[in-house]
N, C-alpha and C. Protein backbone atom coordinates (compact mmCIF):
# COMPACT_ATOMS: atom_id res chain seq x y z
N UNK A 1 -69.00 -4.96 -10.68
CA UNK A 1 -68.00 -4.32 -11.51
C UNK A 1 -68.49 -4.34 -12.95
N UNK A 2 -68.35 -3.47 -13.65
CA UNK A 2 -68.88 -3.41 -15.11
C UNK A 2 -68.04 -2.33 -15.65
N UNK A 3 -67.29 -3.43 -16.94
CA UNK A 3 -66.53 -3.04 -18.14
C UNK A 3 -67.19 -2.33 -19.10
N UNK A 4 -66.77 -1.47 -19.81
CA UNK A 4 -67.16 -1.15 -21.40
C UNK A 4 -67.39 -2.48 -22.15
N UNK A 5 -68.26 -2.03 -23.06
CA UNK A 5 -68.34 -3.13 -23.95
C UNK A 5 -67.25 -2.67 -25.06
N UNK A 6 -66.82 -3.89 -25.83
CA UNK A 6 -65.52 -4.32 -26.97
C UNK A 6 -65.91 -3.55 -27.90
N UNK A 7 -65.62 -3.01 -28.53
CA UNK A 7 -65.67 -2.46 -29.86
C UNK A 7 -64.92 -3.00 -30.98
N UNK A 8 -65.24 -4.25 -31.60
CA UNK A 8 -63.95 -4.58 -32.16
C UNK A 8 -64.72 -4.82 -33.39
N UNK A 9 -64.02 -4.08 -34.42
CA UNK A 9 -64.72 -4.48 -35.94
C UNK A 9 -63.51 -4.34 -37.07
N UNK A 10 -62.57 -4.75 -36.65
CA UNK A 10 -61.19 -5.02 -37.92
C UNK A 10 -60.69 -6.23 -37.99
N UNK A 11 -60.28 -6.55 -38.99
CA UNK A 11 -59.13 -7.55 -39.12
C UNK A 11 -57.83 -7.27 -38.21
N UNK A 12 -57.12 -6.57 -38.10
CA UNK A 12 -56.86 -6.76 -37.11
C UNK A 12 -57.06 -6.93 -35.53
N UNK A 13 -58.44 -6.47 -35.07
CA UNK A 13 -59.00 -6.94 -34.11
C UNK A 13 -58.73 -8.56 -33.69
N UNK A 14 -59.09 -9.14 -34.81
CA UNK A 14 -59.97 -10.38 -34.95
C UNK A 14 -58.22 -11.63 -35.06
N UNK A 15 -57.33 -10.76 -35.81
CA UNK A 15 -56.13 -11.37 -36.03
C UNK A 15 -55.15 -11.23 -34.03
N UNK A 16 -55.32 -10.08 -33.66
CA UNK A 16 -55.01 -10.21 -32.11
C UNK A 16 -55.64 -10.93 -31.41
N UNK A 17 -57.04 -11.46 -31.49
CA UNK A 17 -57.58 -12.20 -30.45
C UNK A 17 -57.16 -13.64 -31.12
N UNK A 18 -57.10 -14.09 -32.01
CA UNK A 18 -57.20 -15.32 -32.64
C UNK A 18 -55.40 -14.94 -31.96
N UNK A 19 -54.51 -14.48 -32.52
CA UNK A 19 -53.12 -14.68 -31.81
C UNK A 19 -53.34 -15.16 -30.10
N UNK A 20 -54.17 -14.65 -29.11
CA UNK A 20 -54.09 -14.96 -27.91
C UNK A 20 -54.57 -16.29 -28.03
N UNK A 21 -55.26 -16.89 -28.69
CA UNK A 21 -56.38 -17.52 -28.72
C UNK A 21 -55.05 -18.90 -28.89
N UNK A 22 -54.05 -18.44 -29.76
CA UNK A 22 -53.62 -19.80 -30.24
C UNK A 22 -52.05 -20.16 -29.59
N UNK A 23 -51.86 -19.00 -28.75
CA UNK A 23 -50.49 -18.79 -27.99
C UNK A 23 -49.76 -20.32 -27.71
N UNK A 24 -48.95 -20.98 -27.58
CA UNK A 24 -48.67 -22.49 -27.11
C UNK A 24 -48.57 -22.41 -25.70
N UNK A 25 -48.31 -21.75 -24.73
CA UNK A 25 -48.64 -21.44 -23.58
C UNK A 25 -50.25 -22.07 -23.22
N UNK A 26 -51.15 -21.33 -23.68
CA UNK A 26 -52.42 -21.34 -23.34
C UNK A 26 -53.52 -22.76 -24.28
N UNK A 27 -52.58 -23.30 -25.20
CA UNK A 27 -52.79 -24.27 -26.13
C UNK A 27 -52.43 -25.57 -24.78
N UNK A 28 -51.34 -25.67 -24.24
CA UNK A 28 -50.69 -26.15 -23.25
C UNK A 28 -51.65 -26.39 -21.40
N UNK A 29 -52.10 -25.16 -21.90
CA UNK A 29 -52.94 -25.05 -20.46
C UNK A 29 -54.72 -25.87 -20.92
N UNK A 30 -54.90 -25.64 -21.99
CA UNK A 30 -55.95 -26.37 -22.97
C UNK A 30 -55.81 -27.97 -22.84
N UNK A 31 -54.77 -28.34 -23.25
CA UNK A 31 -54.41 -29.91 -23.45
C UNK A 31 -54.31 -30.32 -22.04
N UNK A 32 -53.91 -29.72 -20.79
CA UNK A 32 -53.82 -30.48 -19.55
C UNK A 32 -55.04 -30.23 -19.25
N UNK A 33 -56.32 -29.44 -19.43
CA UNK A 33 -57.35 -29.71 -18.78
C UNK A 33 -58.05 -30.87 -19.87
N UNK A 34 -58.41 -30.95 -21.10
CA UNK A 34 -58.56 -31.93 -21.65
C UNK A 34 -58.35 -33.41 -21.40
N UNK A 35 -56.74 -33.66 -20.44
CA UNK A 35 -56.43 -34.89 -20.02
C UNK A 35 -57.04 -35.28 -19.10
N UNK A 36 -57.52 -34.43 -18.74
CA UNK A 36 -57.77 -34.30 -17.03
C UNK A 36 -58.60 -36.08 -17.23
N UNK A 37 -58.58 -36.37 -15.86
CA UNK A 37 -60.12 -37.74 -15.76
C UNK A 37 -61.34 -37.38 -14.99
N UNK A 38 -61.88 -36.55 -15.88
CA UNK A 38 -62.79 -36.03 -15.08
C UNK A 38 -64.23 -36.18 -16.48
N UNK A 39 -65.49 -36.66 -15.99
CA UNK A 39 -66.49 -36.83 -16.72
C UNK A 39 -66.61 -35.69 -17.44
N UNK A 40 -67.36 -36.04 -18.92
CA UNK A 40 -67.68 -34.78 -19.62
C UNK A 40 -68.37 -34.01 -19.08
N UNK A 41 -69.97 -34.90 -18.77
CA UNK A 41 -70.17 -33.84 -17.76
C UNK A 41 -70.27 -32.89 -17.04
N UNK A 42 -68.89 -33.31 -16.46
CA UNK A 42 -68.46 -32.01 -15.17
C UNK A 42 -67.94 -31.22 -16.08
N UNK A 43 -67.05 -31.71 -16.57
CA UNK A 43 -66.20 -30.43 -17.84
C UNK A 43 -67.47 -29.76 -18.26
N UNK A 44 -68.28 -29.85 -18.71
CA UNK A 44 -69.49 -29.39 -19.43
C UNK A 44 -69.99 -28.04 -18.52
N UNK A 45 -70.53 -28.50 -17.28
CA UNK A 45 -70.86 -28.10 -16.29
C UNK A 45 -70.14 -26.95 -15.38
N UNK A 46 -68.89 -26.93 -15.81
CA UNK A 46 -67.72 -25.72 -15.14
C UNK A 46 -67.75 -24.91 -16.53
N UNK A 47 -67.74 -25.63 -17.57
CA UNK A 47 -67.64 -24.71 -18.41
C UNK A 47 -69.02 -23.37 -18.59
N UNK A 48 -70.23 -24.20 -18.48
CA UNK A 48 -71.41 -23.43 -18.27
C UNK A 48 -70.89 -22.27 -17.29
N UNK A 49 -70.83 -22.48 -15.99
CA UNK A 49 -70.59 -21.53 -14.97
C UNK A 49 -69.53 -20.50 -15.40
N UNK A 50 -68.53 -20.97 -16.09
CA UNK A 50 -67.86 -19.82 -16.42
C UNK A 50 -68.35 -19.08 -17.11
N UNK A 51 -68.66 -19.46 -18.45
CA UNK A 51 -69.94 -18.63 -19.48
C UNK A 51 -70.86 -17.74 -18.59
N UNK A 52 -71.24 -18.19 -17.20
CA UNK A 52 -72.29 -17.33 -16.91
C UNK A 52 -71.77 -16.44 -15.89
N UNK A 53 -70.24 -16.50 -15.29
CA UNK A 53 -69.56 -16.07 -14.38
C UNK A 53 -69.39 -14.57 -15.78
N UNK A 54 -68.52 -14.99 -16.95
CA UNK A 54 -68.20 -14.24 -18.08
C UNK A 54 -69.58 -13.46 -18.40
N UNK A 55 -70.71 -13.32 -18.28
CA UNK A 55 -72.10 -12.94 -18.43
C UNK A 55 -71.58 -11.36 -17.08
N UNK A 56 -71.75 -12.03 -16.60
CA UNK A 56 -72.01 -11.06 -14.96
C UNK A 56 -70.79 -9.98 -14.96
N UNK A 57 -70.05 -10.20 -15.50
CA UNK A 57 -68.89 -9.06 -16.15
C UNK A 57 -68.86 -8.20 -16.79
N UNK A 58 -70.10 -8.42 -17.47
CA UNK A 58 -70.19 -7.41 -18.71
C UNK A 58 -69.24 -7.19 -19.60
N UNK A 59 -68.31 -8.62 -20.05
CA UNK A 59 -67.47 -8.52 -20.93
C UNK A 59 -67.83 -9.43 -22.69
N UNK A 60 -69.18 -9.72 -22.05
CA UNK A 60 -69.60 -10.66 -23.07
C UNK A 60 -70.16 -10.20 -24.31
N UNK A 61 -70.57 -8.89 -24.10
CA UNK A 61 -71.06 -8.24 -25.20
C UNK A 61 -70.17 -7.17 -26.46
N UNK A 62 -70.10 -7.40 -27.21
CA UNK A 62 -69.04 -6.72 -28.37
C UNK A 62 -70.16 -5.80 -29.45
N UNK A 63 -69.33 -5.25 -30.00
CA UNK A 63 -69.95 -4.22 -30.83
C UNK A 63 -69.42 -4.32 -32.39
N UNK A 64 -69.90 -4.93 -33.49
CA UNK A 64 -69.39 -5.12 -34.62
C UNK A 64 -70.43 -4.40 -35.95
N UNK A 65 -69.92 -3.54 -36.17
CA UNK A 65 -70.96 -2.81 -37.18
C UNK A 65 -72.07 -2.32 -36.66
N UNK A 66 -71.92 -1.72 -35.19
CA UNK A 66 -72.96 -1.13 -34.77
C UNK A 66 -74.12 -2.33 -34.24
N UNK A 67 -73.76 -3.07 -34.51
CA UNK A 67 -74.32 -4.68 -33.84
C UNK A 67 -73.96 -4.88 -32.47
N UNK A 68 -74.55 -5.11 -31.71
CA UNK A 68 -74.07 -5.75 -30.25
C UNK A 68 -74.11 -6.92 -30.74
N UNK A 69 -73.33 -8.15 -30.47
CA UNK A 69 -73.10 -9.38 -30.12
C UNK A 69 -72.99 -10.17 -28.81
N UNK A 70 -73.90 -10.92 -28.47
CA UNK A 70 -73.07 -11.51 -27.26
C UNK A 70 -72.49 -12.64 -27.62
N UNK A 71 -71.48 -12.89 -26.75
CA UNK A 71 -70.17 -13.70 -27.15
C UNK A 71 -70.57 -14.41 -26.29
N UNK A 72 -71.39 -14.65 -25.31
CA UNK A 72 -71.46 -15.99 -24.49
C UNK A 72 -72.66 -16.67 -24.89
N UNK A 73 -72.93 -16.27 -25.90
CA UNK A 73 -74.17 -17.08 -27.08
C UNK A 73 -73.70 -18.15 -27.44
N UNK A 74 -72.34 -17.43 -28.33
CA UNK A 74 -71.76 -17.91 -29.49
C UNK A 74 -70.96 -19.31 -28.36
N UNK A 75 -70.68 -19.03 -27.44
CA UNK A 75 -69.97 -19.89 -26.71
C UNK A 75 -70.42 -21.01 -26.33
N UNK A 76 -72.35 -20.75 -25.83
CA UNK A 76 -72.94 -21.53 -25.38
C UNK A 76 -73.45 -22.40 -26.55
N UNK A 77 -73.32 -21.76 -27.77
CA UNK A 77 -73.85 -22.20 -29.20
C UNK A 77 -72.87 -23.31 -29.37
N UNK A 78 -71.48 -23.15 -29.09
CA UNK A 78 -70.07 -24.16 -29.42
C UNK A 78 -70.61 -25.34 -28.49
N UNK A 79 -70.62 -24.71 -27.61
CA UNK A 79 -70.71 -25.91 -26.56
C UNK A 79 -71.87 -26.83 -26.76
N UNK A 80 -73.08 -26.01 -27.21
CA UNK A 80 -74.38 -27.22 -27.40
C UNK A 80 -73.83 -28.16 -29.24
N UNK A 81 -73.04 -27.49 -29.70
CA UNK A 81 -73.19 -28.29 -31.10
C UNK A 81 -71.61 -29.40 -31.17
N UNK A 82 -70.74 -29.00 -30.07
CA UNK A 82 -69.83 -29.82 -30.37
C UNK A 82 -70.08 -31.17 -30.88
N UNK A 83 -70.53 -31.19 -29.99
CA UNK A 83 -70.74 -33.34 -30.04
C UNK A 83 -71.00 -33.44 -31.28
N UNK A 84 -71.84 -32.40 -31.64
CA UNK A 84 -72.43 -32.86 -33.22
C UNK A 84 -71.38 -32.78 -34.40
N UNK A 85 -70.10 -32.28 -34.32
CA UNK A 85 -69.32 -31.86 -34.97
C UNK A 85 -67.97 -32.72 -34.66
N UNK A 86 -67.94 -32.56 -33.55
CA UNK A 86 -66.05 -33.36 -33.24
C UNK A 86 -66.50 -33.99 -32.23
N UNK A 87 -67.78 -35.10 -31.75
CA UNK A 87 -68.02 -35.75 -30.97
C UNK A 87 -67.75 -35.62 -29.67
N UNK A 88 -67.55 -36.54 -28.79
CA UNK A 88 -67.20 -36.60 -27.39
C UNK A 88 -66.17 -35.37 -27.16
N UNK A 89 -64.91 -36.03 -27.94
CA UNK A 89 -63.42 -35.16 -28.05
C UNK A 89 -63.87 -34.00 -28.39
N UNK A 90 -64.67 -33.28 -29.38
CA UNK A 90 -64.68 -31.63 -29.57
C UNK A 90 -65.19 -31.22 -28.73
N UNK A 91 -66.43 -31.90 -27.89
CA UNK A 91 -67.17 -30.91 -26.77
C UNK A 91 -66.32 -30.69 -25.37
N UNK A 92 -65.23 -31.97 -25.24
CA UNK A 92 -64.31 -32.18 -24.25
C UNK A 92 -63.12 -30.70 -24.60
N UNK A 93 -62.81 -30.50 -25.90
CA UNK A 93 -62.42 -29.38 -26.51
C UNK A 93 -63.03 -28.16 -26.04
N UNK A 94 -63.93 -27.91 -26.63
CA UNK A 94 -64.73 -26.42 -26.59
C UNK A 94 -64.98 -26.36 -24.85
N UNK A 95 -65.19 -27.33 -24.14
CA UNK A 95 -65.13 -26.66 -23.04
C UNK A 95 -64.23 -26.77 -22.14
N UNK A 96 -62.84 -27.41 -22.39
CA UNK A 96 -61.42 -27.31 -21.81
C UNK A 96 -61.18 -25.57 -22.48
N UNK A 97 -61.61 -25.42 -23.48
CA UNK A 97 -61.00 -23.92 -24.10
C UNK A 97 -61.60 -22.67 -22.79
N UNK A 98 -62.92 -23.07 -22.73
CA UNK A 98 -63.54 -21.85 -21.86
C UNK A 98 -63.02 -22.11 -20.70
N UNK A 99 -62.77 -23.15 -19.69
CA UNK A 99 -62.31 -23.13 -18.25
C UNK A 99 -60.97 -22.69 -18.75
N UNK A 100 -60.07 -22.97 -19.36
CA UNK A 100 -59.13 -22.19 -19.61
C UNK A 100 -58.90 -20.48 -19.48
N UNK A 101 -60.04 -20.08 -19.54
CA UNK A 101 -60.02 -18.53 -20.11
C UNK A 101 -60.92 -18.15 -18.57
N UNK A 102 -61.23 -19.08 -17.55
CA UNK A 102 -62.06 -18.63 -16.74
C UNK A 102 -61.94 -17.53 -16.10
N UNK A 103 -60.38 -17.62 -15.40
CA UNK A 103 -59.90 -16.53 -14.78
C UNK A 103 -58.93 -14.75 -15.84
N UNK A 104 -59.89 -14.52 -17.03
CA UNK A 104 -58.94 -14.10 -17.40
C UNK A 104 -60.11 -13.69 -18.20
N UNK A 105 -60.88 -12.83 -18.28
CA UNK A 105 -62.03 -12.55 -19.13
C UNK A 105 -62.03 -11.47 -20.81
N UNK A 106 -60.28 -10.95 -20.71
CA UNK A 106 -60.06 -10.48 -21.77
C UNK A 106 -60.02 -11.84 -22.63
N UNK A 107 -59.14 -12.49 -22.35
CA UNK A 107 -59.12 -14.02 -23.15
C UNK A 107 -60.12 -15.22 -23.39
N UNK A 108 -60.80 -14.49 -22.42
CA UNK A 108 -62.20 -15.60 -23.07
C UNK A 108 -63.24 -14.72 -23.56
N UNK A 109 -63.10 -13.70 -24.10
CA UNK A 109 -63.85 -12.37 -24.99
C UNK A 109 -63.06 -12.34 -26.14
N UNK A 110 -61.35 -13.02 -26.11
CA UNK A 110 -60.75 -13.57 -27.48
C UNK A 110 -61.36 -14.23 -27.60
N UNK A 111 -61.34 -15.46 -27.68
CA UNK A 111 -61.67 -16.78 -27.81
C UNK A 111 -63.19 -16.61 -28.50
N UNK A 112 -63.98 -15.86 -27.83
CA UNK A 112 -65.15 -16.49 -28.33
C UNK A 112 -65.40 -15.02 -29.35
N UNK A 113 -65.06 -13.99 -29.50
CA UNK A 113 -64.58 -13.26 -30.94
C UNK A 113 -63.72 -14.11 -32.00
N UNK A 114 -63.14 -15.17 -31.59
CA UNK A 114 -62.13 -15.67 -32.42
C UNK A 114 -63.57 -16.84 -32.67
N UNK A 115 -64.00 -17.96 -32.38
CA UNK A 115 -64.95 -18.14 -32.74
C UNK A 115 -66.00 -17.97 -33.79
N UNK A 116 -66.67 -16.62 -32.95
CA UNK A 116 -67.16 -15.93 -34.21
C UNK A 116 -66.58 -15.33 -35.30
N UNK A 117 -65.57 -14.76 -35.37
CA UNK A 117 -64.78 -14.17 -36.86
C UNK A 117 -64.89 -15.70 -37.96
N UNK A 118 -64.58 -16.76 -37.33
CA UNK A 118 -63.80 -17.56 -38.05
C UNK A 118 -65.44 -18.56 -38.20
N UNK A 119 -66.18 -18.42 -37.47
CA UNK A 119 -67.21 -19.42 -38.23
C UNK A 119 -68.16 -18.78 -38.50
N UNK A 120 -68.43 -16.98 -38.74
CA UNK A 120 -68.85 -16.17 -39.18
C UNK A 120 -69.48 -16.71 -40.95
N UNK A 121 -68.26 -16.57 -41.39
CA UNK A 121 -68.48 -17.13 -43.12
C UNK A 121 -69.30 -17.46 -43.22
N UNK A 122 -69.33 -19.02 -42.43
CA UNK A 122 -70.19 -20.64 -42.60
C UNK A 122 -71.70 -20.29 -42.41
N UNK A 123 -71.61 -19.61 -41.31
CA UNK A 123 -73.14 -19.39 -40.88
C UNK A 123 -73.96 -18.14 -41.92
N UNK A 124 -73.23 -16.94 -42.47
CA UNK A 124 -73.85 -16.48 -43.42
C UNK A 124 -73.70 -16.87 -44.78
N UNK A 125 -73.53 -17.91 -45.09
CA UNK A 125 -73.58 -18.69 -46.31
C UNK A 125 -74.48 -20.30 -45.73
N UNK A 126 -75.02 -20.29 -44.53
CA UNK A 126 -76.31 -21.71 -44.44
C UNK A 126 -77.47 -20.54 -43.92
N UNK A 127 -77.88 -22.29 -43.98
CA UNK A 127 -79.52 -21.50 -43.21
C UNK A 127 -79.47 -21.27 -41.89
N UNK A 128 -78.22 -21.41 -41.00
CA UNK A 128 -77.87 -20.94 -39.96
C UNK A 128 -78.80 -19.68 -39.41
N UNK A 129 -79.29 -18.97 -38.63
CA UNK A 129 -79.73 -17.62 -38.18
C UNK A 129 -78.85 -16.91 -37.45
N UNK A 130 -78.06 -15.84 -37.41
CA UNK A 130 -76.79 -15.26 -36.78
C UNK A 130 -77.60 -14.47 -35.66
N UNK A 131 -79.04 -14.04 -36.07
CA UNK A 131 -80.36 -13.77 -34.83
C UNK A 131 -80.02 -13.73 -33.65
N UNK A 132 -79.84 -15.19 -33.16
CA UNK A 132 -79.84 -15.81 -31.99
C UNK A 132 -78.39 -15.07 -31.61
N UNK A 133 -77.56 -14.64 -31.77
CA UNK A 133 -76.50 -14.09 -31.31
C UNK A 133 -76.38 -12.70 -30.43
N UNK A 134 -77.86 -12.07 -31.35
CA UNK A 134 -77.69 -10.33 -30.96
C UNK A 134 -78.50 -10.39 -29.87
């Protein structure tokens, strides 16, 4: 099965996905997989598969200024730097967010647009490379 790719290049784009993104519903569905007792690890490890389940969809790729993006970069990018940022708990984070969105691939094409909009700034103001994205 293969979707169109996203075309999303507004503020409001970016303000609708960040709204799905932060719903208390789906914030809710976030925090019970987080509790879960299950090794990082594995959380780690489901989260990968979804990223690559989200790949095979052809929903991962967006279009911003005539830029393709893939969004399961940026995802796989969250997921390798958590630890480095919000330790154990953020990577237990960033990948409770993606199994969250597993079954639901408009919302995890929010999520990781919401992502990028919002740590967009940071990375074109370091020595970051935004490269690795396209």
């Amino acid at each position: 099965m293969s979707f169109p790719k996203r075309n999303w290049s507004t503020d409001s784009d970016s303000e609708a996905a960040a709204s799905q993104y932060t719903n208390s519903d789906f914030q809710k569905t976030i925090d019970s997989i987080i509790s879960l007792p299950i090794a990082l690890d594995l959380l780690v490890a489901e989260a990968e598969s979804a990223i690559d389940d989200f790949v095979l969809l052809n929903e991962s790729t967006i279009v911003i200024k005539e830029k393709s993006i893939q969004l399961d970069r940026v995802m796989s990018a969250m997921m390798a730097h958590a630890e480095e940022a919000g330790g154990e708990s953020g990577k237990r984070y960033v990948a409770s967010v993606i199994i969250a969105c597993n079954e639901e691939p408009a919302k995890l094409a929010a999520v990781g647009y919401t992502w990028l909009t919002h740590f967009l700034f940071i990375c074109t103001h370091s020595p970051i490379s935004l490269d690795r994205l396209y």
